[in-house]
C-alpha atoms as a PDB file:
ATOM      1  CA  UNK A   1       0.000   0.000   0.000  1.00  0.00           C
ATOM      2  CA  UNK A   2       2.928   2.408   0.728  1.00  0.00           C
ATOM      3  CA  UNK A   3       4.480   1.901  -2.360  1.00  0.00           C
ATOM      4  CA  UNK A   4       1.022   2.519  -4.245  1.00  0.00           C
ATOM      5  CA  UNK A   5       0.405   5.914  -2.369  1.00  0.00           C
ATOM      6  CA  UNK A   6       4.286   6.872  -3.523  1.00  0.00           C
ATOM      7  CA  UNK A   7       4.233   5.941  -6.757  1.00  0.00           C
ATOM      8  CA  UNK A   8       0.407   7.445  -6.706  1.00  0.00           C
ATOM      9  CA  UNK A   9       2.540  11.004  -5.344  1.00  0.00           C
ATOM     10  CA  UNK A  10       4.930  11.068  -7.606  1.00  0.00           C
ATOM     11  CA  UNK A  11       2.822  10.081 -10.659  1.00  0.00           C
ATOM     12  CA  UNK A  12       0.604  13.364  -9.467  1.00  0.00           C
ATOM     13  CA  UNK A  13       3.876  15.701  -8.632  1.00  0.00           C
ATOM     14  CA  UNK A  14       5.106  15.234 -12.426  1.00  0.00           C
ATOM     15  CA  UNK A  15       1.722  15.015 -14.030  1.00  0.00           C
ATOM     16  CA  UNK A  16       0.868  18.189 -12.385  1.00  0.00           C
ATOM     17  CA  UNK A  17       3.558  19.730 -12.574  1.00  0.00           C
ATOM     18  CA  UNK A  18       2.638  22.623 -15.444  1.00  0.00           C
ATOM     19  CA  UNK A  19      -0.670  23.558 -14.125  1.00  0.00           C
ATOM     20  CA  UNK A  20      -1.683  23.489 -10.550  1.00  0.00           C
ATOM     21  CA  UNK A  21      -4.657  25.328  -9.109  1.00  0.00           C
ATOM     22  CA  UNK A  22      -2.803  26.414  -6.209  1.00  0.00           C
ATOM     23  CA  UNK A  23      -6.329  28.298  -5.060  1.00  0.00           C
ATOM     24  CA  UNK A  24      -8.276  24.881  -5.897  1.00  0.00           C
ATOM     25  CA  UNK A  25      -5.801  22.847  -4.793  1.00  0.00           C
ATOM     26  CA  UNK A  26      -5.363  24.826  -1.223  1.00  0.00           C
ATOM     27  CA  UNK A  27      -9.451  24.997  -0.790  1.00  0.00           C
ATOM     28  CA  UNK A  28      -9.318  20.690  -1.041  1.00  0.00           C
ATOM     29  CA  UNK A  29      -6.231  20.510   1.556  1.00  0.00           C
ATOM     30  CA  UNK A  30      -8.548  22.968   4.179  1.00  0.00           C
ATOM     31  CA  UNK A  31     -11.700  20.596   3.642  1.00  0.00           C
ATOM     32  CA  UNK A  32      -9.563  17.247   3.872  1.00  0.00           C
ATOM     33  CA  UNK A  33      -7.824  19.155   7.090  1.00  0.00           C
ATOM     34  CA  UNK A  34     -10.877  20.076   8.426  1.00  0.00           C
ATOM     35  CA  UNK A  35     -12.389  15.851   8.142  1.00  0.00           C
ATOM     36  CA  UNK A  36      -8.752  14.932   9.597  1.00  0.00           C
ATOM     37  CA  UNK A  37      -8.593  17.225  12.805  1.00  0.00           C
ATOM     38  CA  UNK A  38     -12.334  15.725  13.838  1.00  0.00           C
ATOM     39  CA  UNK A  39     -11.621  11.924  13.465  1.00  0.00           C
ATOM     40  CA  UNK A  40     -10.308  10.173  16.613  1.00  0.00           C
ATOM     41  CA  UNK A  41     -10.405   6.033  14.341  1.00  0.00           C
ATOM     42  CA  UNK A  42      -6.925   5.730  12.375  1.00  0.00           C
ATOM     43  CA  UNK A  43      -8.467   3.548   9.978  1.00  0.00           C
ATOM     44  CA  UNK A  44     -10.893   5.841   8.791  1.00  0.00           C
ATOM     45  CA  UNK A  45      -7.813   8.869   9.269  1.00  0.00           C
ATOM     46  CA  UNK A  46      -5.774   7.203   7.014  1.00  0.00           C
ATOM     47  CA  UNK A  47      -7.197   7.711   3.839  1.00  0.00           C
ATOM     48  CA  UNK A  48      -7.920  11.459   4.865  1.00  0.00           C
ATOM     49  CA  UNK A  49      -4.050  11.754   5.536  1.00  0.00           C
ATOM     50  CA  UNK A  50      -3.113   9.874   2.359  1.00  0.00           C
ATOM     51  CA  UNK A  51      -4.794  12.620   0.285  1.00  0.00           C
ATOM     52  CA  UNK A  52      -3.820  15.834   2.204  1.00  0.00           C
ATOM     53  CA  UNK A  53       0.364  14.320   0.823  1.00  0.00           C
ATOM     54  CA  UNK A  54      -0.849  14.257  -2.218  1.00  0.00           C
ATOM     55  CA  UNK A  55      -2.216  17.383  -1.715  1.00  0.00           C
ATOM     56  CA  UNK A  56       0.533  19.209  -0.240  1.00  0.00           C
ATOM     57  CA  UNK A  57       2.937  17.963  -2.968  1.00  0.00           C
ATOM     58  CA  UNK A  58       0.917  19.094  -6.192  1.00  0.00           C
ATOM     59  CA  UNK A  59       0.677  22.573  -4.168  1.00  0.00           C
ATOM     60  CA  UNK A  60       4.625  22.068  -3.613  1.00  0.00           C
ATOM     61  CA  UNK A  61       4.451  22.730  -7.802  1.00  0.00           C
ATOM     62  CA  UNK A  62       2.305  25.456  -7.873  1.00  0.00           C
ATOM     63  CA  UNK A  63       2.511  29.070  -9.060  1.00  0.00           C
ATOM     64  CA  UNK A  64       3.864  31.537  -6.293  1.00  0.00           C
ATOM     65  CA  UNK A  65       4.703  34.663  -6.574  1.00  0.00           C
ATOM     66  CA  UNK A  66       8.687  34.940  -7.105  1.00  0.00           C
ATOM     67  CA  UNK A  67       9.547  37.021  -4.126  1.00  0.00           C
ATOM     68  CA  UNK A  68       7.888  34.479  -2.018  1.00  0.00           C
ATOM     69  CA  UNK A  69       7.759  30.964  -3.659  1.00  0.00           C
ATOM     70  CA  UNK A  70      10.790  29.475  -2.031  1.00  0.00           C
ATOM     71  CA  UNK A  71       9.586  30.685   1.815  1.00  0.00           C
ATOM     72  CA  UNK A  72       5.885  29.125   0.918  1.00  0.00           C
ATOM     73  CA  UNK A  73       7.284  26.101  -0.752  1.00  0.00           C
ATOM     74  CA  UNK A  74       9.306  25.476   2.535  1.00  0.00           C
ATOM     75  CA  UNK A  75       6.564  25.935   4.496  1.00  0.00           C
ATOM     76  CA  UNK A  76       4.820  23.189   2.492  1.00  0.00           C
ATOM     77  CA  UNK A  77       7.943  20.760   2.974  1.00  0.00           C
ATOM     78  CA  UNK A  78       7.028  21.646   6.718  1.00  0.00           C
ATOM     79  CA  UNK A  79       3.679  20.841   6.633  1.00  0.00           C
ATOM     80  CA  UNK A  80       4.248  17.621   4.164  1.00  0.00           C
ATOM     81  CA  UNK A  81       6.872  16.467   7.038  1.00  0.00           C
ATOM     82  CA  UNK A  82       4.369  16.783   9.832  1.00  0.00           C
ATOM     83  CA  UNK A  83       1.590  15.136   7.427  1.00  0.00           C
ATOM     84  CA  UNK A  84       4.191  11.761   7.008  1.00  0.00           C
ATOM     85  CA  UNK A  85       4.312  12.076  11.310  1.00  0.00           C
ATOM     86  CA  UNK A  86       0.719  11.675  11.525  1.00  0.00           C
ATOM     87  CA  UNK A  87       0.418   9.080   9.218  1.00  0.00           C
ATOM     88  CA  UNK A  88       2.968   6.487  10.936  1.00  0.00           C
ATOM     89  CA  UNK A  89       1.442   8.304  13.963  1.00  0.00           C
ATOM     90  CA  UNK A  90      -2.242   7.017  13.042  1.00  0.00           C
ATOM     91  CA  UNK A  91      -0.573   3.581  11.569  1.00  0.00           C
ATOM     92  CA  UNK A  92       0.672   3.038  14.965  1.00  0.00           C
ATOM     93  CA  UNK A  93      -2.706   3.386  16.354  1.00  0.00           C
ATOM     94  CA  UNK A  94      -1.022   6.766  18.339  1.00  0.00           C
ATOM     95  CA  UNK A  95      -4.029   8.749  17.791  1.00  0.00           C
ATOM     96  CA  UNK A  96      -2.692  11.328  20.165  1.00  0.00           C
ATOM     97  CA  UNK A  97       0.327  11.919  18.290  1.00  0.00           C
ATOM     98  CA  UNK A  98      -1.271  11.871  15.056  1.00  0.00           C
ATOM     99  CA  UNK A  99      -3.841  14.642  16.146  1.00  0.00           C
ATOM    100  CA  UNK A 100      -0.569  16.432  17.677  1.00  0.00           C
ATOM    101  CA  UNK A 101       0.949  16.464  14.233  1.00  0.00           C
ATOM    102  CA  UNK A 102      -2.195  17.714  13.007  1.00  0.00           C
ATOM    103  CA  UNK A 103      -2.305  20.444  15.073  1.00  0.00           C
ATOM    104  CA  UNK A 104       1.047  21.485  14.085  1.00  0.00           C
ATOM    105  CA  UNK A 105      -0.213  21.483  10.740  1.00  0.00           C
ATOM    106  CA  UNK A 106      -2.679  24.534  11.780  1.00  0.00           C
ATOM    107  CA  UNK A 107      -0.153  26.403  12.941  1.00  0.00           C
ATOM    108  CA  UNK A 108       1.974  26.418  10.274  1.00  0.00           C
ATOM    109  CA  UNK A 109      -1.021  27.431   7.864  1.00  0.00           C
ATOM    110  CA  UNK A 110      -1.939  30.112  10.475  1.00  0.00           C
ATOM    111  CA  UNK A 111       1.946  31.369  10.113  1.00  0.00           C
ATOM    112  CA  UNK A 112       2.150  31.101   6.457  1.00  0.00           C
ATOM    113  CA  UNK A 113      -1.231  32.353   5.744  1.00  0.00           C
ATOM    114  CA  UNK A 114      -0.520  35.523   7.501  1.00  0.00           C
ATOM    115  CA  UNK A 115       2.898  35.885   4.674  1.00  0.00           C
ATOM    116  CA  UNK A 116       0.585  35.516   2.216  1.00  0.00           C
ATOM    117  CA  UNK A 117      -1.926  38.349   3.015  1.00  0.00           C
ATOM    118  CA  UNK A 118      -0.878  41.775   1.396  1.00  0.00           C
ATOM    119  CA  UNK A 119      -0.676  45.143   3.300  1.00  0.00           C
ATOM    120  CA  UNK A 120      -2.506  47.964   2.440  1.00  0.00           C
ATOM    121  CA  UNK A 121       0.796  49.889   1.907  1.00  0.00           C
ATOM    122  CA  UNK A 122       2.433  47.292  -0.164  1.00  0.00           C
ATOM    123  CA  UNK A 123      -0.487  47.315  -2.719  1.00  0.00           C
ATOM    124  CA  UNK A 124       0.147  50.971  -2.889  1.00  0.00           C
ATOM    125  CA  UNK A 125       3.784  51.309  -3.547  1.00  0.00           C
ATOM    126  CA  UNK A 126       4.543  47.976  -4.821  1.00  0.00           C
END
């Protein structure tokens, strides 16, 4: 099964790889997020988790703005790394890790989200 969900990522990272809806692609991470943080069964988290890597690595390929693409693309290596915890977290049966994984996970959106936003003086003088 491993091997299937690698081969699965990779398969998605290169066939993805010219056009990623970043927006798209970040709306299905927050709703997969959202079903992950509420389960407390790793069978049923599993799957959940499976997706939100895939996830995470076709928004690894997406379109950032240059002055900011390496900072958010390291910030998605974060939050893939933490993603990989929880799963061998919730293989393990460790629910308690798993959702402490997961919770990491919402605080590195929270940080990185907050990059992302735009001031009100930047949009004026670039």
């Amino acid at each position: 099964m491993r091997n299937v969900v690698l081969s699965l990522c990779l398969f998605c990272t290169v066939a993805v790889n010219a056009a990623v809806d970043l927006e798209q692609t970040m709306k299905n991470m927050g709703f997969q997020f959202k079903q992950a943080i509420e389960m407390s069964d790793s069978s049923q988290l599993l799957p959940v988790l499976d997706e939100l890597i895939i996830l995470t690595l076709q928004a690894q390929q997406g379109p950032f703005a240059d002055d900011k693409a390496e900072q958010f693309r390291q910030g998605l290596v974060k939050v893939h790394t933490e993603l990989v915890a929880a799963k061998a977290a919730a293989q393990r049966d460790d629910m308690a890790t798993a959702q402490q994984h997961l919770r990491q996970v919402e605080a590195l959106r929270k940080e990185y989200h907050k990059q992302r936003k735009v001031s009100f003086w930047q949009l004026l003088f670039g």
